[in-house]
C-alpha atoms as a PDB file:
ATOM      1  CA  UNK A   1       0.000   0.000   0.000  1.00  0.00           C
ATOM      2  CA  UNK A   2       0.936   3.416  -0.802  1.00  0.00           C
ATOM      3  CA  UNK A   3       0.922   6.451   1.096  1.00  0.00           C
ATOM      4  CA  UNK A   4      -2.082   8.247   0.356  1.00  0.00           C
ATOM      5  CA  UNK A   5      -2.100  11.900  -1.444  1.00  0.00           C
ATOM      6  CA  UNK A   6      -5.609  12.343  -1.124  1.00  0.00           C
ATOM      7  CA  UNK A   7      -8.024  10.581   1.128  1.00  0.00           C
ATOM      8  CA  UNK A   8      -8.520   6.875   0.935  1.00  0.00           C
ATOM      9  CA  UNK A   9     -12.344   5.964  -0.703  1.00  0.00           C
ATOM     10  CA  UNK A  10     -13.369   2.448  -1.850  1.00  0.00           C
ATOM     11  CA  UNK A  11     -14.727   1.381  -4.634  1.00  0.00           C
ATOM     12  CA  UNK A  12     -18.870   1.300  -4.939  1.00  0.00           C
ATOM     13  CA  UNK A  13     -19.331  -2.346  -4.714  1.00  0.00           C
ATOM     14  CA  UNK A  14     -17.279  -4.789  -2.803  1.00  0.00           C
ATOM     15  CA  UNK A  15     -14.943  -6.743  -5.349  1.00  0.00           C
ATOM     16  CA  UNK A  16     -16.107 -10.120  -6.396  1.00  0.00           C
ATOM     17  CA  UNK A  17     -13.391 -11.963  -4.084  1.00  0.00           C
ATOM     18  CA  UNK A  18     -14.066  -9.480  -0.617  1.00  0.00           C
ATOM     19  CA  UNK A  19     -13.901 -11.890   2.156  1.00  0.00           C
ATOM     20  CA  UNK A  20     -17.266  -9.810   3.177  1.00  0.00           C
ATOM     21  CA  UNK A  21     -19.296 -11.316   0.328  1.00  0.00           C
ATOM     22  CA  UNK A  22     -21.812 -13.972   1.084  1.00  0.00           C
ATOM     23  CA  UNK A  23     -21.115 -15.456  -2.258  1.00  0.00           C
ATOM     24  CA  UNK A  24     -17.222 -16.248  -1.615  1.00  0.00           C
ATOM     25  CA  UNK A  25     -16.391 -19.174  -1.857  1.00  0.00           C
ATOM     26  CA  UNK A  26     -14.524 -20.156   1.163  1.00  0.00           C
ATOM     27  CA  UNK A  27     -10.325 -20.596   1.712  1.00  0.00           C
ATOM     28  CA  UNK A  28      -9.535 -18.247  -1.159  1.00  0.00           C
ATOM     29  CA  UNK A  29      -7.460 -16.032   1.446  1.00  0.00           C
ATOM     30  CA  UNK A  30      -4.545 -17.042   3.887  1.00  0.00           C
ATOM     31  CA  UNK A  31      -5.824 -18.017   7.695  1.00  0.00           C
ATOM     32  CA  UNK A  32      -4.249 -14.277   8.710  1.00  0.00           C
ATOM     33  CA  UNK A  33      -6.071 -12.336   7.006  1.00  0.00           C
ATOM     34  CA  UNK A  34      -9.269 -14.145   7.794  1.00  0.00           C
ATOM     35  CA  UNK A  35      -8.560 -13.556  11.468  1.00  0.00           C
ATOM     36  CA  UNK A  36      -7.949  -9.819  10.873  1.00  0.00           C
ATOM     37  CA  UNK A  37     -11.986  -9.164  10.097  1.00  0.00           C
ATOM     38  CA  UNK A  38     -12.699 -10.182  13.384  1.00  0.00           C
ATOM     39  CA  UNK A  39     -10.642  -7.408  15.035  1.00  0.00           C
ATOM     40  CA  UNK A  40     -13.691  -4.711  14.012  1.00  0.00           C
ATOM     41  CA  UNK A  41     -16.337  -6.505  15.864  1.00  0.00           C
ATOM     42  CA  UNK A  42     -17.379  -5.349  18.948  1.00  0.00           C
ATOM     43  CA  UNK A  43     -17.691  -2.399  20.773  1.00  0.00           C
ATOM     44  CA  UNK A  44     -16.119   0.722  19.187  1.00  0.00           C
ATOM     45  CA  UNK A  45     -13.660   1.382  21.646  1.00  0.00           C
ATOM     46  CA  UNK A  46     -12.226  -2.506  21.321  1.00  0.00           C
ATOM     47  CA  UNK A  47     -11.494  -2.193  17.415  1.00  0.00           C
ATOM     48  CA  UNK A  48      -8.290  -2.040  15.978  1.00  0.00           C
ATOM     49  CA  UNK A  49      -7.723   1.436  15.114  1.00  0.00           C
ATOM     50  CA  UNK A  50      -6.123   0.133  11.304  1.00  0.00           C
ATOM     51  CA  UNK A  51      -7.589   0.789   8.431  1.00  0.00           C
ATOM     52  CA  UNK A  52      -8.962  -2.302   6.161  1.00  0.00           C
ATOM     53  CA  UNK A  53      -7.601  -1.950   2.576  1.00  0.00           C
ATOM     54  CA  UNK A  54      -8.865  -3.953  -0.829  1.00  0.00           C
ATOM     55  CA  UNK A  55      -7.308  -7.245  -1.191  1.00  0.00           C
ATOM     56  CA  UNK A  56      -7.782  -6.573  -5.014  1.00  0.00           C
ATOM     57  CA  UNK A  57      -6.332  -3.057  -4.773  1.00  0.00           C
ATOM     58  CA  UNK A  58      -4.784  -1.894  -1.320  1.00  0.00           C
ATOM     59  CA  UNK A  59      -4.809   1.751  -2.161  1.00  0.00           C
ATOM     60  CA  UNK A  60      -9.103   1.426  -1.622  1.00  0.00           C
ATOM     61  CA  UNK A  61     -10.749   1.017   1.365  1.00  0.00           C
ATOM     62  CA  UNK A  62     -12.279  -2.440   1.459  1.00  0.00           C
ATOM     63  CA  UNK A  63     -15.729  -2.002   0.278  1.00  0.00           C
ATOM     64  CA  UNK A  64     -16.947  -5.005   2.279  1.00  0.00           C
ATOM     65  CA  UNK A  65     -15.539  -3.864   5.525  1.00  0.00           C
ATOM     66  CA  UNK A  66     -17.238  -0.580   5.137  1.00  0.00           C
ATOM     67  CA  UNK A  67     -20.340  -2.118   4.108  1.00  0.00           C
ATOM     68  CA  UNK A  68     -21.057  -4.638   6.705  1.00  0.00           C
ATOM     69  CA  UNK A  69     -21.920  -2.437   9.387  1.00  0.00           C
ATOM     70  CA  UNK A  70     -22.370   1.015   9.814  1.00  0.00           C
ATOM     71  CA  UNK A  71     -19.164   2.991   8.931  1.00  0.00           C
ATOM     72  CA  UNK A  72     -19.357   4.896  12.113  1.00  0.00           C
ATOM     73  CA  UNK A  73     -19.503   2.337  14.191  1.00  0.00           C
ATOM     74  CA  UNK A  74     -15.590   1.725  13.060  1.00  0.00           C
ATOM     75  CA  UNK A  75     -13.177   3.313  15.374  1.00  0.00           C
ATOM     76  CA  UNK A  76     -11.117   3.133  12.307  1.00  0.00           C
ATOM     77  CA  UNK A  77     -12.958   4.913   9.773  1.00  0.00           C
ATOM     78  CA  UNK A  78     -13.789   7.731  12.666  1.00  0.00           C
ATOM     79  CA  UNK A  79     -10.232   7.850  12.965  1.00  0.00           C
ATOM     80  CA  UNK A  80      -8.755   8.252   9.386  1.00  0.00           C
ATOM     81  CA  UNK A  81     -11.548  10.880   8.747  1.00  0.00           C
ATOM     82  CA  UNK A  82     -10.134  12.725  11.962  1.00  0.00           C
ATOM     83  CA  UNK A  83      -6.421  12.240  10.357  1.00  0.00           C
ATOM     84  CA  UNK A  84      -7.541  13.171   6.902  1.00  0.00           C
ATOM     85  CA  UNK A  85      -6.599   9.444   5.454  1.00  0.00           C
ATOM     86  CA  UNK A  86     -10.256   8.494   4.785  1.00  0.00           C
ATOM     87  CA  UNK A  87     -12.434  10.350   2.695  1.00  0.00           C
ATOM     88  CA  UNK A  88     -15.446  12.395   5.119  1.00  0.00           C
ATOM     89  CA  UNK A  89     -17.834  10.699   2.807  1.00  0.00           C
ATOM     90  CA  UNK A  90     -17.020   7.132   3.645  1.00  0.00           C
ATOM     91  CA  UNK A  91     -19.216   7.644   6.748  1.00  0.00           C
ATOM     92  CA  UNK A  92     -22.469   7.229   4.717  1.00  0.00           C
ATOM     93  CA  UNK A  93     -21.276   4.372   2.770  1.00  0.00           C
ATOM     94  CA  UNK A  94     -23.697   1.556   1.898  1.00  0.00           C
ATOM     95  CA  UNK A  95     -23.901  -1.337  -0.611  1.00  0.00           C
ATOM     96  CA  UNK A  96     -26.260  -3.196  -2.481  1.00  0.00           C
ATOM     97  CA  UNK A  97     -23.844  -6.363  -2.134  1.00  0.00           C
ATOM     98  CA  UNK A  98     -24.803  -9.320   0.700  1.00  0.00           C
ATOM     99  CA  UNK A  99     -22.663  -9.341   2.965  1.00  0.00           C
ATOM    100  CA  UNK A 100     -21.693 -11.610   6.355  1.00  0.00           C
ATOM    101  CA  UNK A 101     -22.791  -9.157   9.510  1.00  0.00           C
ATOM    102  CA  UNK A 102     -20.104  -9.505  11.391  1.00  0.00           C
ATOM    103  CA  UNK A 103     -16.103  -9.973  10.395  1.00  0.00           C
ATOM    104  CA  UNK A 104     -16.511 -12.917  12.748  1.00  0.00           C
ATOM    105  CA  UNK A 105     -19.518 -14.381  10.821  1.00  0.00           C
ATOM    106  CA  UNK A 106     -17.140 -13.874   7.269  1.00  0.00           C
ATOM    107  CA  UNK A 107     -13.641 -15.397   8.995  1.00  0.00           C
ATOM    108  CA  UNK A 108     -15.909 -18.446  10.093  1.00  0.00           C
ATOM    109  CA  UNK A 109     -17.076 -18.987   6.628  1.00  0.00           C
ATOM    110  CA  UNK A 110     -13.704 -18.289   5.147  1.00  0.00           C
ATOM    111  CA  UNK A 111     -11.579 -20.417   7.265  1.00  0.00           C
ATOM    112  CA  UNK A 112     -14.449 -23.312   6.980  1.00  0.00           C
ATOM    113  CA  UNK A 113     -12.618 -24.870   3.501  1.00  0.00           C
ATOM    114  CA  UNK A 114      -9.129 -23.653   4.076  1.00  0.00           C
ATOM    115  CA  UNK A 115      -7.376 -26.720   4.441  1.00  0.00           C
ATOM    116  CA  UNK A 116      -9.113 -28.040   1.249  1.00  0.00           C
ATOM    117  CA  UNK A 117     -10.718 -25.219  -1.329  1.00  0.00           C
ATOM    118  CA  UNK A 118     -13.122 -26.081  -3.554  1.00  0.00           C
ATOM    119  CA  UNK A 119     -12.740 -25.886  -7.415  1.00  0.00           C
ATOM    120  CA  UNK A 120     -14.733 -22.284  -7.581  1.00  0.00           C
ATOM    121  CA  UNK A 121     -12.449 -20.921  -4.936  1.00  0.00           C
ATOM    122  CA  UNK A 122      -9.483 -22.682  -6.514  1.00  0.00           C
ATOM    123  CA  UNK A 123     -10.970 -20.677  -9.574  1.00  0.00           C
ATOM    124  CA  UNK A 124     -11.201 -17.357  -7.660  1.00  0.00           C
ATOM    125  CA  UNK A 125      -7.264 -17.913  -6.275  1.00  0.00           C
ATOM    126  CA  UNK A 126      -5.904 -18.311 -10.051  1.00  0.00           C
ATOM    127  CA  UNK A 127      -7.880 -15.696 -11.020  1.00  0.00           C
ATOM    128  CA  UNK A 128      -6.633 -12.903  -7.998  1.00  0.00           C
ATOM    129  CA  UNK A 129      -2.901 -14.576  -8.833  1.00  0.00           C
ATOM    130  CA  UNK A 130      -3.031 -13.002 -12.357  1.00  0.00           C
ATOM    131  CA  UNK A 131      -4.714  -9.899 -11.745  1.00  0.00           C
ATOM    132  CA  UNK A 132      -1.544  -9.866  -9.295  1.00  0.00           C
ATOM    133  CA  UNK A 133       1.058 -10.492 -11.542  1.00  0.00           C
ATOM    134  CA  UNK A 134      -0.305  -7.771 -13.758  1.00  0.00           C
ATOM    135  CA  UNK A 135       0.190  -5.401 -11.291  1.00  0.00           C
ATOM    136  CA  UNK A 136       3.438  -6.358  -9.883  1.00  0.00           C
ATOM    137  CA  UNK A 137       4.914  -9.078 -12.124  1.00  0.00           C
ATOM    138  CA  UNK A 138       7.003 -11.893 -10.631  1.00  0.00           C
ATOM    139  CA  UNK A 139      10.275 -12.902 -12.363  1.00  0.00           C
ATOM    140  CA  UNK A 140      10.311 -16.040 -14.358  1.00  0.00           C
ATOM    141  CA  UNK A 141       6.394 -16.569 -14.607  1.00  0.00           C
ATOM    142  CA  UNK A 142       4.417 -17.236 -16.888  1.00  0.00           C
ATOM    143  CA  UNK A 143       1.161 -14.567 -16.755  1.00  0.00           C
ATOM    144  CA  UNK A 144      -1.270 -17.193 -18.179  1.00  0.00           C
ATOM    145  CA  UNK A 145       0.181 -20.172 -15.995  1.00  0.00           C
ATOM    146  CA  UNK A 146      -2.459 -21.278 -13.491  1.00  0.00           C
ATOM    147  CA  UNK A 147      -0.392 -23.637 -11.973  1.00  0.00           C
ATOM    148  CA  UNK A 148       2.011 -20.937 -11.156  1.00  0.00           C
ATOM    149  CA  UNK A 149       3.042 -20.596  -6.616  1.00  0.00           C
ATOM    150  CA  UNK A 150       0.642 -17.783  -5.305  1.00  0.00           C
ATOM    151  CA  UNK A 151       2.191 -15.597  -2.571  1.00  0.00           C
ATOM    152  CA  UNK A 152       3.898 -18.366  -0.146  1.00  0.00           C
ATOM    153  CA  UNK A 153       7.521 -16.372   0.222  1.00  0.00           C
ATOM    154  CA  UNK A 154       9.070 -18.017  -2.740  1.00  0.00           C
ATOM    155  CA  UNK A 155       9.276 -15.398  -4.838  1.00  0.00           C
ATOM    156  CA  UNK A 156      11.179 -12.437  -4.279  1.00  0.00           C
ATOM    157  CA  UNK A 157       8.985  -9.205  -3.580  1.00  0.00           C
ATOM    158  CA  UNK A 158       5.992 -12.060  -2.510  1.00  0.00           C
ATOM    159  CA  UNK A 159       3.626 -10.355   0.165  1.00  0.00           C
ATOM    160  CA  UNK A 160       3.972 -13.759   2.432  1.00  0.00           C
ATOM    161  CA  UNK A 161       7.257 -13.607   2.083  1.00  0.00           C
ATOM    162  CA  UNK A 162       9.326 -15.629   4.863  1.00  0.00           C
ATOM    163  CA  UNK A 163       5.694 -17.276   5.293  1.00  0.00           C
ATOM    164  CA  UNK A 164       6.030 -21.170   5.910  1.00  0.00           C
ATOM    165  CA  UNK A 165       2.776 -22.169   4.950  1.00  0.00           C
ATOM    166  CA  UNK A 166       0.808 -21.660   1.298  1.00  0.00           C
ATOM    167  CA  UNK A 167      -2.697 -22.714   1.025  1.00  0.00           C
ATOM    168  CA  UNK A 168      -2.613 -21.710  -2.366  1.00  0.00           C
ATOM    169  CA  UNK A 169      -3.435 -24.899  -4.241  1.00  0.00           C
ATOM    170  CA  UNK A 170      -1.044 -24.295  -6.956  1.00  0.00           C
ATOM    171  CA  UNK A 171       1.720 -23.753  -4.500  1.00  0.00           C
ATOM    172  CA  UNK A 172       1.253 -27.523  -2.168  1.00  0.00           C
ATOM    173  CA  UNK A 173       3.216 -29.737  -3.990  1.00  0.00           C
ATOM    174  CA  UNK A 174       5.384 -27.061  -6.882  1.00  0.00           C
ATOM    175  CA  UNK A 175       8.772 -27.054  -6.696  1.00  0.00           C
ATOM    176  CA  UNK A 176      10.665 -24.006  -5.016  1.00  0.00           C
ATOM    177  CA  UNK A 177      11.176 -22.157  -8.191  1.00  0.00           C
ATOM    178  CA  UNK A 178      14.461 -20.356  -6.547  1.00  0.00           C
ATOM    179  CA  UNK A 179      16.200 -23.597  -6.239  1.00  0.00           C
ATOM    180  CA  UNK A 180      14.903 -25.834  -8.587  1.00  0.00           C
ATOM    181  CA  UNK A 181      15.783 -25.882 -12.806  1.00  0.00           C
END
């Protein structure tokens, strides 16, 4: 994520893959970040005071996390508006989109398949990997490999990096493509 010029908005529905969305399929994410969306439950004063960012695109607000409750009912949001990070119009923020009412109620259904995804989230992984690569390519990969490691620390610049576990299907049983031919 970059540092913001102007003051962080998201975008007017929650992307497709938002860990928010009723209709994601579950295990597309890492464990960690499923835990995270339980950290804005609760009582204002108990939230973590960070801001949630887009999986898709990290310079937005996540849609879903502004969406599945009342905006000012997130010590975060309250905050960044106070800071000038978040946009003062992120406060009224609503979607159309179903989403889980609680972060709690989303990390339950996203951690439900972890250990084995599904073929539509499977689908949904491949797909996030190469909207990734588009935006920050990896060496030595092929763009329209689906079969490619997703972000377990192999790669050099990889968001996991140093992470010792990949649930990324396509990672489980590749080779470690900085050691092998």
């Amino acid at each position: 994520m970059t540092e913001p010029t102007t003051p962080a908005t998201a975008q007017p529905r929650p992307c497709a893959t938002c860990p928010y969305r009723r209709t994601v399929p579950s295990g597309i994410w890492h464990p960690d970040e499923y835990v995270k969306l339980c950290r804005y439950d609760g009582d204002t004063s108990g939230q973590d005071v960070a801001t949630f960012h887009c999986h898709r695109d990290p310079d937005d607000l996540c849609a879903g996390w502004l969406g599945h409750r009342d905006p000012v009912d997130l010590l975060a949001v309250r905050l960044g508006i106070l800071r000038g990070t978040i946009d003062p119009a992120m406060i009224d923020y609503r979607t159309d989109v179903e989403l889980f009412a609680s972060g709690t109620e989303a990390a339950e259904h996203g951690l439900t398949d972890i250990e084995t995804p599904g073929q539509f989230a499977r689908d949904a992984m491949a797909k996030l990997l190469r909207q990734r690569r588009m935006c920050s390519p990896m060496p030595d990969i092929d763009p329209d490999d689906d079969d490619a490691p997703g972000p377990c620390g192999r790669w050099p610049g990889c968001e996991r990096e140093g992470d010792p576990v990949c649930t990324w299907p396509a990672c489980v049983d590749s080779p470690d493509p900085l050691t092998s031919d």
